[in-house]
PDB file of N, CA and C in Angstrom:
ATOM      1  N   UNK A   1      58.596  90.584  63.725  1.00  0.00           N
ATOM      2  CA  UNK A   1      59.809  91.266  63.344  1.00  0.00           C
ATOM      3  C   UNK A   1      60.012  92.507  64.216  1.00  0.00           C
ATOM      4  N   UNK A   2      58.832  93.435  64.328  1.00  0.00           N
ATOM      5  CA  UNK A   2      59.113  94.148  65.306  1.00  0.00           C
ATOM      6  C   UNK A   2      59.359  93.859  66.681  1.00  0.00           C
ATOM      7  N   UNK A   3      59.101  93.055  67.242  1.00  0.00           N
ATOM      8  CA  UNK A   3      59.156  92.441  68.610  1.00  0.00           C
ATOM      9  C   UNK A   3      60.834  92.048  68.169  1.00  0.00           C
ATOM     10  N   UNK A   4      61.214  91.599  68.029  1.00  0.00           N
ATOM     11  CA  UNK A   4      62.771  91.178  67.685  1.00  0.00           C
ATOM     12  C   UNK A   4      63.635  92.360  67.611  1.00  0.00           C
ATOM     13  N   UNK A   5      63.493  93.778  66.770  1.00  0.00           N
ATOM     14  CA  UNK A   5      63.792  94.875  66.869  1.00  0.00           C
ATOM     15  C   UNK A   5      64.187  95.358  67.672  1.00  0.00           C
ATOM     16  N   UNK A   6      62.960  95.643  68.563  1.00  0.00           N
ATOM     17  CA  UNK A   6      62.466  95.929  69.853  1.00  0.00           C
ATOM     18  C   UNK A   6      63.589  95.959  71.191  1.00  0.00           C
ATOM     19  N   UNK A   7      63.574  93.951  70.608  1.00  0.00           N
ATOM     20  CA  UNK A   7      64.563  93.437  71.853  1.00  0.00           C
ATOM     21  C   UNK A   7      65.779  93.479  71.914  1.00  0.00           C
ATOM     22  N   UNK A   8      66.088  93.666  70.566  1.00  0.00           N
ATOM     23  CA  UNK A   8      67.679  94.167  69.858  1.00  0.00           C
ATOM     24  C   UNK A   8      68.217  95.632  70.453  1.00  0.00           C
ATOM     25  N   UNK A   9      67.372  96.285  70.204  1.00  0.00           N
ATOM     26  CA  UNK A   9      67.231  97.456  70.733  1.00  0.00           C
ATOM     27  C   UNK A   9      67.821  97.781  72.069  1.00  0.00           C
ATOM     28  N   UNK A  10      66.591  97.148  73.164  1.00  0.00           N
ATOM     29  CA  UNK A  10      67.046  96.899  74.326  1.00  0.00           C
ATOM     30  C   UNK A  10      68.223  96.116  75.184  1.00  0.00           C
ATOM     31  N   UNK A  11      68.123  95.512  74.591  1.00  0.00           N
ATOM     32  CA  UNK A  11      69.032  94.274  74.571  1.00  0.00           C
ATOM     33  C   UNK A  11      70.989  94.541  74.336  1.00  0.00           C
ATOM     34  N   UNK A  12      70.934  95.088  73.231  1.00  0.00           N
ATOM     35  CA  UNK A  12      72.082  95.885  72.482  1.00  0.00           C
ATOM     36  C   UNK A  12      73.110  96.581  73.459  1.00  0.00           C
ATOM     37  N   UNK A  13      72.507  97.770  74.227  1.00  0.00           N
ATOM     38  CA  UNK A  13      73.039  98.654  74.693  1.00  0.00           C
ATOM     39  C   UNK A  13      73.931  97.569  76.346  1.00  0.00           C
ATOM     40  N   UNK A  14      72.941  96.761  77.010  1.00  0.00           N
ATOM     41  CA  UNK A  14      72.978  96.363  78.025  1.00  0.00           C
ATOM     42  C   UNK A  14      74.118  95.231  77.858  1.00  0.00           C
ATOM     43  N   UNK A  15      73.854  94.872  76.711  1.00  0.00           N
ATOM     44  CA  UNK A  15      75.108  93.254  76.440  1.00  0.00           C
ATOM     45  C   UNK A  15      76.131  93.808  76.148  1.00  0.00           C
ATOM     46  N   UNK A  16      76.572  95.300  75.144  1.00  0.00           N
ATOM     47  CA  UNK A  16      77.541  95.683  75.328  1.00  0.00           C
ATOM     48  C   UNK A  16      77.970  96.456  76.892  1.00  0.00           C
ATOM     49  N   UNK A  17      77.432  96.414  77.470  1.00  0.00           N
ATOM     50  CA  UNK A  17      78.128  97.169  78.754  1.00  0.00           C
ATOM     51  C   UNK A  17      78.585  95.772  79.641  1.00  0.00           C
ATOM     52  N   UNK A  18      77.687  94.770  79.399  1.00  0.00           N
ATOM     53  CA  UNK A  18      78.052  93.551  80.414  1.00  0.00           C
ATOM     54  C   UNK A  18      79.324  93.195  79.841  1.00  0.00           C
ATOM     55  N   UNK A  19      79.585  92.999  78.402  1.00  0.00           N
ATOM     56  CA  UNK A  19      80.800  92.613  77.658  1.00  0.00           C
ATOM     57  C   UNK A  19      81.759  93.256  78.155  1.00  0.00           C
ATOM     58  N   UNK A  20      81.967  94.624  78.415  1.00  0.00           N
ATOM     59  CA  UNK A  20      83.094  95.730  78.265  1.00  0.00           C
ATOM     60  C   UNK A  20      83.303  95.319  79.596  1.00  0.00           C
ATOM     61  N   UNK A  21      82.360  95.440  80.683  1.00  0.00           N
ATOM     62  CA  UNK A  21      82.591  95.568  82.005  1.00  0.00           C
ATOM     63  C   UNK A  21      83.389  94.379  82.788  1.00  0.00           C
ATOM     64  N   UNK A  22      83.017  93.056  82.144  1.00  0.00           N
ATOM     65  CA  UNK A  22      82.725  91.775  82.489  1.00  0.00           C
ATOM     66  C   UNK A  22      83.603  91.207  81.569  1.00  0.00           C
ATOM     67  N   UNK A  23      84.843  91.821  80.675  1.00  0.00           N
ATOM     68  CA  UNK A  23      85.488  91.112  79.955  1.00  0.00           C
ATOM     69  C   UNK A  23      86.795  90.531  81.308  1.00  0.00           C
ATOM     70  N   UNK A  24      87.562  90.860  81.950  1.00  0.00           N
ATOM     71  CA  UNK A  24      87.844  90.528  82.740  1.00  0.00           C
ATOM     72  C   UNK A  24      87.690  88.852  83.567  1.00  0.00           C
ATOM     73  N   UNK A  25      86.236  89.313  84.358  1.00  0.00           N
ATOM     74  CA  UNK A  25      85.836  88.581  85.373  1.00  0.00           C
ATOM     75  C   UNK A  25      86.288  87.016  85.006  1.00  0.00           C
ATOM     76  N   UNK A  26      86.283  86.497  83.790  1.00  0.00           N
ATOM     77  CA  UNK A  26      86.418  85.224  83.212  1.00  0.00           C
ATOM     78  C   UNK A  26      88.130  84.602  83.202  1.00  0.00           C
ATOM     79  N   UNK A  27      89.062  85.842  83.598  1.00  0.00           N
ATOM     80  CA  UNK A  27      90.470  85.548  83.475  1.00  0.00           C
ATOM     81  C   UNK A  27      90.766  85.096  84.958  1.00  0.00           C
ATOM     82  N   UNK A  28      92.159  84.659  84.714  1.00  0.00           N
ATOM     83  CA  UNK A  28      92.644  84.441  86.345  1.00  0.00           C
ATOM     84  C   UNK A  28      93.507  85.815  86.378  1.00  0.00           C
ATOM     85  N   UNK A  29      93.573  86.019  87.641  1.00  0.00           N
ATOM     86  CA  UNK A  29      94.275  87.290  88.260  1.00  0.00           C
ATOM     87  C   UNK A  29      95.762  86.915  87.681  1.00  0.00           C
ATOM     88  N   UNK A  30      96.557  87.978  87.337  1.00  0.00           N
ATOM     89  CA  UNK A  30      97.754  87.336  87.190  1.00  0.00           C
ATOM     90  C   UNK A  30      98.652  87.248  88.703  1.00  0.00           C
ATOM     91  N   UNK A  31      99.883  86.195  88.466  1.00  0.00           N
ATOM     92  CA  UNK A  31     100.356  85.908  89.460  1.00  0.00           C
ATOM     93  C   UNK A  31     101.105  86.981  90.441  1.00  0.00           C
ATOM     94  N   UNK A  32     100.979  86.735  91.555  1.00  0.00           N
ATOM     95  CA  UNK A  32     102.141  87.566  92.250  1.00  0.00           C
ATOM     96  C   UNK A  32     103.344  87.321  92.703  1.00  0.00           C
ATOM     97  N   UNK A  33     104.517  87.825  92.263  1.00  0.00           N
ATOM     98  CA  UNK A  33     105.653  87.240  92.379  1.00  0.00           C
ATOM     99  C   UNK A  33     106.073  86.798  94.276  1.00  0.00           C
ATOM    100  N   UNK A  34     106.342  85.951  94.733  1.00  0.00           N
ATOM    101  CA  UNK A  34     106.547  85.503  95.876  1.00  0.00           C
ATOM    102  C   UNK A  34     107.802  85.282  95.973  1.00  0.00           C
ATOM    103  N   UNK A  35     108.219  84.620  97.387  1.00  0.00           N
ATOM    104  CA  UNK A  35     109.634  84.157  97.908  1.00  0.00           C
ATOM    105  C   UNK A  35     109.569  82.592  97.144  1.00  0.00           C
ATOM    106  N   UNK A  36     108.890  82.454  96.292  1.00  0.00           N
ATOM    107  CA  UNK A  36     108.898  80.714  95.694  1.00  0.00           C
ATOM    108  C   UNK A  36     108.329  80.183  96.829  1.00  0.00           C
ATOM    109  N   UNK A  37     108.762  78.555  95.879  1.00  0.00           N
ATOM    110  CA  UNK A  37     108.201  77.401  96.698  1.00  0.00           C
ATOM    111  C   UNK A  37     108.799  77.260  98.111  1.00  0.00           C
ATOM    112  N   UNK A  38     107.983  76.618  99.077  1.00  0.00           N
ATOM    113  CA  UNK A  38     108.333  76.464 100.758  1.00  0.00           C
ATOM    114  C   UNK A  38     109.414  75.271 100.427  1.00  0.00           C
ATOM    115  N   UNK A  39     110.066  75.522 101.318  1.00  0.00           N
ATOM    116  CA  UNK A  39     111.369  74.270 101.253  1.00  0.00           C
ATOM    117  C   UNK A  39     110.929  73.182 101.782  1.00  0.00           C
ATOM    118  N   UNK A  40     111.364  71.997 101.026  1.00  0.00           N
ATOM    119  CA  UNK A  40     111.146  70.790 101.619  1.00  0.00           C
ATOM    120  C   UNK A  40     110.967  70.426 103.231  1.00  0.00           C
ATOM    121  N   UNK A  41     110.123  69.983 103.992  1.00  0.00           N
ATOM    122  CA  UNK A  41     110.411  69.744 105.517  1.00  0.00           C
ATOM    123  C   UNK A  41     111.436  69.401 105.632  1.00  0.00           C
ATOM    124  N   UNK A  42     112.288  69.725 106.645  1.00  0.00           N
ATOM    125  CA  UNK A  42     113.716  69.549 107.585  1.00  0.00           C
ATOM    126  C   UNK A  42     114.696  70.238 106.991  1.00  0.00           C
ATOM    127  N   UNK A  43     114.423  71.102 105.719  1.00  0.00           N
ATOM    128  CA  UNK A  43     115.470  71.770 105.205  1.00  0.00           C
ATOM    129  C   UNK A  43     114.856  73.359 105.219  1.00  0.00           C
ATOM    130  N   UNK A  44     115.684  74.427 105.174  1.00  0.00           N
ATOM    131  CA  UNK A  44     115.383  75.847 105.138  1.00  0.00           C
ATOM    132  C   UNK A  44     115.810  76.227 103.461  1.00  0.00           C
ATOM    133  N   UNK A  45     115.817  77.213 103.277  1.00  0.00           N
ATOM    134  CA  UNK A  45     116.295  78.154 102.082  1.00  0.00           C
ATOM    135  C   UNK A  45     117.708  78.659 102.895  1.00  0.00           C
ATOM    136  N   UNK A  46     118.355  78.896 101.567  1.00  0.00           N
ATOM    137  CA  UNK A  46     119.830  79.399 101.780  1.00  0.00           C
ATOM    138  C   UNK A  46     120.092  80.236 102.863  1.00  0.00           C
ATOM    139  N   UNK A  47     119.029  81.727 102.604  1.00  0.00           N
ATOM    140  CA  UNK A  47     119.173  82.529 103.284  1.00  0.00           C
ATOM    141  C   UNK A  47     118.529  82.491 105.134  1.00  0.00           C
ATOM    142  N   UNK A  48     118.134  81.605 105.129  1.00  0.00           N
ATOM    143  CA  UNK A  48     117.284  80.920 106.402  1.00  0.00           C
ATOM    144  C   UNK A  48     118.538  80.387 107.156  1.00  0.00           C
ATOM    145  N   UNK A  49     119.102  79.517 106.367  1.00  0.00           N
ATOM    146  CA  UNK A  49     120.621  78.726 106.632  1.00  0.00           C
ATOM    147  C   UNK A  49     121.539  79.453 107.580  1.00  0.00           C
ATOM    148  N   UNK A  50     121.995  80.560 106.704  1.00  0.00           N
ATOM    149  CA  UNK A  50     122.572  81.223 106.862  1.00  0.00           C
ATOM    150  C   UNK A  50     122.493  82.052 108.429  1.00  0.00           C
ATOM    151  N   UNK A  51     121.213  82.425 108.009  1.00  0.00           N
ATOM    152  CA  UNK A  51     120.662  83.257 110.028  1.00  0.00           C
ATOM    153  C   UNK A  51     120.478  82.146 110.612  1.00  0.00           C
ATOM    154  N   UNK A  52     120.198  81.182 110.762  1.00  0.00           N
ATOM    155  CA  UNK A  52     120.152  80.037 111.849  1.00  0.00           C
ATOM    156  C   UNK A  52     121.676  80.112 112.133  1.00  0.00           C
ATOM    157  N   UNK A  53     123.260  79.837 111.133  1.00  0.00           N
ATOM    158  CA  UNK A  53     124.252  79.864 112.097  1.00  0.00           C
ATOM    159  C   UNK A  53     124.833  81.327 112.687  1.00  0.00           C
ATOM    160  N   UNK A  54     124.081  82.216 112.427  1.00  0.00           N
ATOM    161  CA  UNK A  54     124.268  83.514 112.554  1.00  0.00           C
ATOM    162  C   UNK A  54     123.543  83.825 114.129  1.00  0.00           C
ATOM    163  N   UNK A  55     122.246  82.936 114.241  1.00  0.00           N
ATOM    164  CA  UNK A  55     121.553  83.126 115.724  1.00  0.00           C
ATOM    165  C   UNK A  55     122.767  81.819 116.305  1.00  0.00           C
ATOM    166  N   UNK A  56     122.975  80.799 115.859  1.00  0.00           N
ATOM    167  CA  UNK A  56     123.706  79.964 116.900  1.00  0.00           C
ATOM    168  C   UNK A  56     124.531  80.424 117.365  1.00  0.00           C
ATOM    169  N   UNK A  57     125.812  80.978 116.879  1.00  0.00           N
ATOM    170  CA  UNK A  57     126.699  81.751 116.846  1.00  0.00           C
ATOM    171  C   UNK A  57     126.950  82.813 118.137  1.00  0.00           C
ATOM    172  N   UNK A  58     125.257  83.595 118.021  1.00  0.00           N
ATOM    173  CA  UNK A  58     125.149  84.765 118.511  1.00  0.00           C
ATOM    174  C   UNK A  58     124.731  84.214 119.891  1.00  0.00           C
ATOM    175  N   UNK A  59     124.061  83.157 120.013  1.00  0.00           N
ATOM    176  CA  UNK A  59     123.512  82.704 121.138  1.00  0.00           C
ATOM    177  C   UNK A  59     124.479  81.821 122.039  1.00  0.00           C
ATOM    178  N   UNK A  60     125.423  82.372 122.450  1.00  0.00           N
ATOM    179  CA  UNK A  60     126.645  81.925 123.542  1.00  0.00           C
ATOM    180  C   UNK A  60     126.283  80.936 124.770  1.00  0.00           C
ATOM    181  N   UNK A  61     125.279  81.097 125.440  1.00  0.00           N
ATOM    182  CA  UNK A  61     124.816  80.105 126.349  1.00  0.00           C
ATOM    183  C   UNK A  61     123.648  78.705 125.768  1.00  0.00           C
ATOM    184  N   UNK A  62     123.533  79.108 124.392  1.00  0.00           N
ATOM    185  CA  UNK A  62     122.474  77.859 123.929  1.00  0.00           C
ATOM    186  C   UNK A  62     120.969  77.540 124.474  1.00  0.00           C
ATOM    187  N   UNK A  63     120.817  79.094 125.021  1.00  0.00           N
ATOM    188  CA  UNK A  63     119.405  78.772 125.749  1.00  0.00           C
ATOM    189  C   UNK A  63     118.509  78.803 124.436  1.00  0.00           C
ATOM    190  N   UNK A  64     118.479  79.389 123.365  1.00  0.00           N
ATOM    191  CA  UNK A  64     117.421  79.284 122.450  1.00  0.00           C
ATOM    192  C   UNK A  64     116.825  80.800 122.033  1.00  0.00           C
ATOM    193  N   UNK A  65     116.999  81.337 122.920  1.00  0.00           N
ATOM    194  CA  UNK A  65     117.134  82.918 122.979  1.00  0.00           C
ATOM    195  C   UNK A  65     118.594  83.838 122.916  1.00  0.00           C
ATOM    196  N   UNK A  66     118.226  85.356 122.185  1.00  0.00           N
ATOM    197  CA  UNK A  66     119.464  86.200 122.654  1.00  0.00           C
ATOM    198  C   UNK A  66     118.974  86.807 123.623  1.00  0.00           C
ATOM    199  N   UNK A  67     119.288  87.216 124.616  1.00  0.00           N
ATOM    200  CA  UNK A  67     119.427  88.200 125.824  1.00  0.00           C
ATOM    201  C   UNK A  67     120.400  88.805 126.728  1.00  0.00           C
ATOM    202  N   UNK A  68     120.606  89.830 126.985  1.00  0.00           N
ATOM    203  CA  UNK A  68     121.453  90.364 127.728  1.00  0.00           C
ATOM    204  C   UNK A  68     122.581  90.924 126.688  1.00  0.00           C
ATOM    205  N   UNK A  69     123.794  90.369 127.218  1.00  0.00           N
ATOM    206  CA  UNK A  69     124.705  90.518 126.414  1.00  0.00           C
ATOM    207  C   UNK A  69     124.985  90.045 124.795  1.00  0.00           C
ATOM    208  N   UNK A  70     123.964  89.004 124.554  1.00  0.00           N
ATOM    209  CA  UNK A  70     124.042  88.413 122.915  1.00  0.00           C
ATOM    210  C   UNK A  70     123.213  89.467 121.768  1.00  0.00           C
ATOM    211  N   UNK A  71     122.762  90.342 122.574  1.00  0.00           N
ATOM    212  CA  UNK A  71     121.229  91.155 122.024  1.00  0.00           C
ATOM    213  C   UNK A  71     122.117  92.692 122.096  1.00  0.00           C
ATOM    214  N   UNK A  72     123.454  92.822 122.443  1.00  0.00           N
ATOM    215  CA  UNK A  72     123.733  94.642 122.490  1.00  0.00           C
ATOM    216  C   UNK A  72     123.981  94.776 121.154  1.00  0.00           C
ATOM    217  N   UNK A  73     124.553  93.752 119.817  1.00  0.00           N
ATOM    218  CA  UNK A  73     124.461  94.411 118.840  1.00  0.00           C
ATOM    219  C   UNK A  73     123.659  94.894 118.003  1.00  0.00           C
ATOM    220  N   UNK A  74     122.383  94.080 118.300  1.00  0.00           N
ATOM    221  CA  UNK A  74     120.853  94.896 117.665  1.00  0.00           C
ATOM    222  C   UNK A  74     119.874  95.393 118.237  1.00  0.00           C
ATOM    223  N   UNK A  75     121.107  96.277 120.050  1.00  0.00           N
ATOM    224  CA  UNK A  75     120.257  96.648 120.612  1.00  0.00           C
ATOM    225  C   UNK A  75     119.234  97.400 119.707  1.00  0.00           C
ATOM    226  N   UNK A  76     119.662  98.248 118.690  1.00  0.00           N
ATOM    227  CA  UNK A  76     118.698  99.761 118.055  1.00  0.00           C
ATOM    228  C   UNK A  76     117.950  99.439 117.374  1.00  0.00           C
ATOM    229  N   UNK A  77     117.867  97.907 116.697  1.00  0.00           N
ATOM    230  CA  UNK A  77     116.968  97.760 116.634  1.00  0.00           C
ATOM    231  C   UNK A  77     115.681  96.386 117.271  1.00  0.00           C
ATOM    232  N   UNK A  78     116.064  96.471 117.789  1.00  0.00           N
ATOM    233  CA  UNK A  78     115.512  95.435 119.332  1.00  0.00           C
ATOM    234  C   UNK A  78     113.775  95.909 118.789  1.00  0.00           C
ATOM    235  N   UNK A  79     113.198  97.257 118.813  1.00  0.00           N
ATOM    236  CA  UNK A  79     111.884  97.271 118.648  1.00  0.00           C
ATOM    237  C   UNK A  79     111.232  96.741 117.909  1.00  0.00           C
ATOM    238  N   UNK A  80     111.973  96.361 116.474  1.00  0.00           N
ATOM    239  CA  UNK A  80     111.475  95.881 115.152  1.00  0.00           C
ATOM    240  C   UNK A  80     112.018  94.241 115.239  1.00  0.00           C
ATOM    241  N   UNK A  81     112.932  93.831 115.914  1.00  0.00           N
ATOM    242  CA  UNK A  81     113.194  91.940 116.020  1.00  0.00           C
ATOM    243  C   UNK A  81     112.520  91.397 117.091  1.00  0.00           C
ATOM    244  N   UNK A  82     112.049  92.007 118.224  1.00  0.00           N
ATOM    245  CA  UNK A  82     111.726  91.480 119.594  1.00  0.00           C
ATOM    246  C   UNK A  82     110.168  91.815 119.675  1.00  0.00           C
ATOM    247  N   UNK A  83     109.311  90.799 118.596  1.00  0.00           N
ATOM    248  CA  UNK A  83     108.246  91.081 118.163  1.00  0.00           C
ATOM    249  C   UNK A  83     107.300  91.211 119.699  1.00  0.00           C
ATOM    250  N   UNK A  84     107.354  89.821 120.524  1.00  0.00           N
ATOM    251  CA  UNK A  84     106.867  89.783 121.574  1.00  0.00           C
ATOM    252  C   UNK A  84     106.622  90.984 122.851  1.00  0.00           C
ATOM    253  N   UNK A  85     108.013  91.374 122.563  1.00  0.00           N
ATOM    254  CA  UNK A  85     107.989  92.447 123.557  1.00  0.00           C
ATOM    255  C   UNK A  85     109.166  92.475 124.932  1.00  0.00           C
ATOM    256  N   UNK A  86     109.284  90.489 124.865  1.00  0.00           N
ATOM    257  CA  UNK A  86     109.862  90.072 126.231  1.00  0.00           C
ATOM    258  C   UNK A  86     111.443  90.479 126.402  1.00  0.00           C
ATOM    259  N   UNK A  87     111.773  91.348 126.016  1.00  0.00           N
ATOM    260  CA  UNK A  87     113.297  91.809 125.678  1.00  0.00           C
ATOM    261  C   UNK A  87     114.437  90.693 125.307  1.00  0.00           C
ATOM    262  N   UNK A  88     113.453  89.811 124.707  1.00  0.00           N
ATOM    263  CA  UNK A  88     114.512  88.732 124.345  1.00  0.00           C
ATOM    264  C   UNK A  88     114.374  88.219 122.936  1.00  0.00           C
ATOM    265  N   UNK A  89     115.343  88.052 122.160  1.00  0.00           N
ATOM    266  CA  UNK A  89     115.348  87.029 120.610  1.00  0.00           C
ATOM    267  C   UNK A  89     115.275  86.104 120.193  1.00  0.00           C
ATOM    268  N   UNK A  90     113.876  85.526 120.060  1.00  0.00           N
ATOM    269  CA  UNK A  90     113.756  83.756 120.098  1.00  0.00           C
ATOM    270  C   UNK A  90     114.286  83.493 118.735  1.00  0.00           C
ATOM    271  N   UNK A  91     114.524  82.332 118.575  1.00  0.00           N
ATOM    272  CA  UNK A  91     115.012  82.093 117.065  1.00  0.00           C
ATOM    273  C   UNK A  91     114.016  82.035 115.644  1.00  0.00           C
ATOM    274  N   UNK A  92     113.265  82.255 116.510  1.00  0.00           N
ATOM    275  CA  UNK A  92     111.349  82.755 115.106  1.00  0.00           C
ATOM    276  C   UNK A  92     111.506  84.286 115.045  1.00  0.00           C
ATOM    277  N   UNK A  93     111.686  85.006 116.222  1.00  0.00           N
ATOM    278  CA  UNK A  93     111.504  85.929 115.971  1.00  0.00           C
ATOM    279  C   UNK A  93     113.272  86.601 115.238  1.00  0.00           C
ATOM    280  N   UNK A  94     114.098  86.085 115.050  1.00  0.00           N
ATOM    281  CA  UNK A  94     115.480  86.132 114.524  1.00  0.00           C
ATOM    282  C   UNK A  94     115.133  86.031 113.404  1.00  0.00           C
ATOM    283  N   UNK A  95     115.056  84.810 113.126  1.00  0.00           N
ATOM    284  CA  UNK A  95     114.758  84.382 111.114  1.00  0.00           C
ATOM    285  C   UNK A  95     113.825  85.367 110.424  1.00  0.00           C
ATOM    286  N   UNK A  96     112.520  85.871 111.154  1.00  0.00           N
ATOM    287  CA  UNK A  96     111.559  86.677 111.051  1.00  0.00           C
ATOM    288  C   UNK A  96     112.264  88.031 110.571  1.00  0.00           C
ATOM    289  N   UNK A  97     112.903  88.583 111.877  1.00  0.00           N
ATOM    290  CA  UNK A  97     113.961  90.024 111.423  1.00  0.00           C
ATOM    291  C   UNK A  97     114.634  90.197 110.406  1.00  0.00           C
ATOM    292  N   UNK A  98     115.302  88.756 110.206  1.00  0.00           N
ATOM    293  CA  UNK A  98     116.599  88.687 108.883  1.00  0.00           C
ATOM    294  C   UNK A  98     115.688  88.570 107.193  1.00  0.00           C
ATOM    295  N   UNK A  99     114.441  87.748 107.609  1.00  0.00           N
ATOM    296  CA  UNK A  99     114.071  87.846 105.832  1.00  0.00           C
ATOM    297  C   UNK A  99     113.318  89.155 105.892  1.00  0.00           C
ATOM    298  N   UNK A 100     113.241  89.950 106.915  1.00  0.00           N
ATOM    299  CA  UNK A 100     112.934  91.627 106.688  1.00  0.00           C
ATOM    300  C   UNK A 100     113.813  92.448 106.680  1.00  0.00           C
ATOM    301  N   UNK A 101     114.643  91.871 106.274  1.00  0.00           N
ATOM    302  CA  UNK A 101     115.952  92.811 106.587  1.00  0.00           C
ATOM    303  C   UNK A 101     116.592  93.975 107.601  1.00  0.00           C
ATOM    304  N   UNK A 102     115.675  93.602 108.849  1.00  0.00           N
ATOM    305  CA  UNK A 102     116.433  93.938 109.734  1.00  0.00           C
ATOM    306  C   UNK A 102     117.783  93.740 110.222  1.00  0.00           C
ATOM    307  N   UNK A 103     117.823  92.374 110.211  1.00  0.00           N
ATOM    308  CA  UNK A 103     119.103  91.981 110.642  1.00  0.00           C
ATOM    309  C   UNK A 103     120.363  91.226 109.315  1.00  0.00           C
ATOM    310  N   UNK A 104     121.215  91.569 109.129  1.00  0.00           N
ATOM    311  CA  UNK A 104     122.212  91.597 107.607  1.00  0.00           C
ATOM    312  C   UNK A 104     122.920  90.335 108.144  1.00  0.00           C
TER     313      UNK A 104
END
């Protein structure tokens, strides 16, 4: 009986701290709200839609890029869309700008 005491004793202090500490660890994290589900292959999201005819549009010679003259309206912000560096707007780095709201 004393040996049981003993271990109660010891025992006691340590299972409540694992409990308190460790009530947690057993849950799932809760979720983090995201942009949702990825769109089906061959289709975009609305707002994807939308800047794709917004780069076609903008892209007058159809090379696939803005440059030169297709690129003076965002010259100012050219540093934050023209991830690469190459002073030009590929259409990754376009869609990229617009769901950061660089580009409206």
């Amino acid at each position: 009986m004393k040996t049981l005491k003993r271990m109660l004793t010891i025992l006691s202090p340590t299972l409540a701290l694992t409990l308190s500490a460790g009530a947690g660890l057993g849950q799932a994290p809760s979720p983090v709200p995201g942009p949702g589900p990825a769109p089906a292959p061959g289709t975009a999201r609305p707002a994807d839609a939308a800047a794709e005819a917004k780069f076609a549009a903008a892209d007058k010679d159809k090379s696939g890029t803005l440059e030169g003259a297709e690129i003076e309206l965002w010259k100012a912000d050219l540093v934050k869309i023209d991830i690469n560096g190459d002073g030009k707007v590929s259409k990754e780095e376009y869609l990229a700008a617009a769901r950061a709201g660089h580009i409206k």
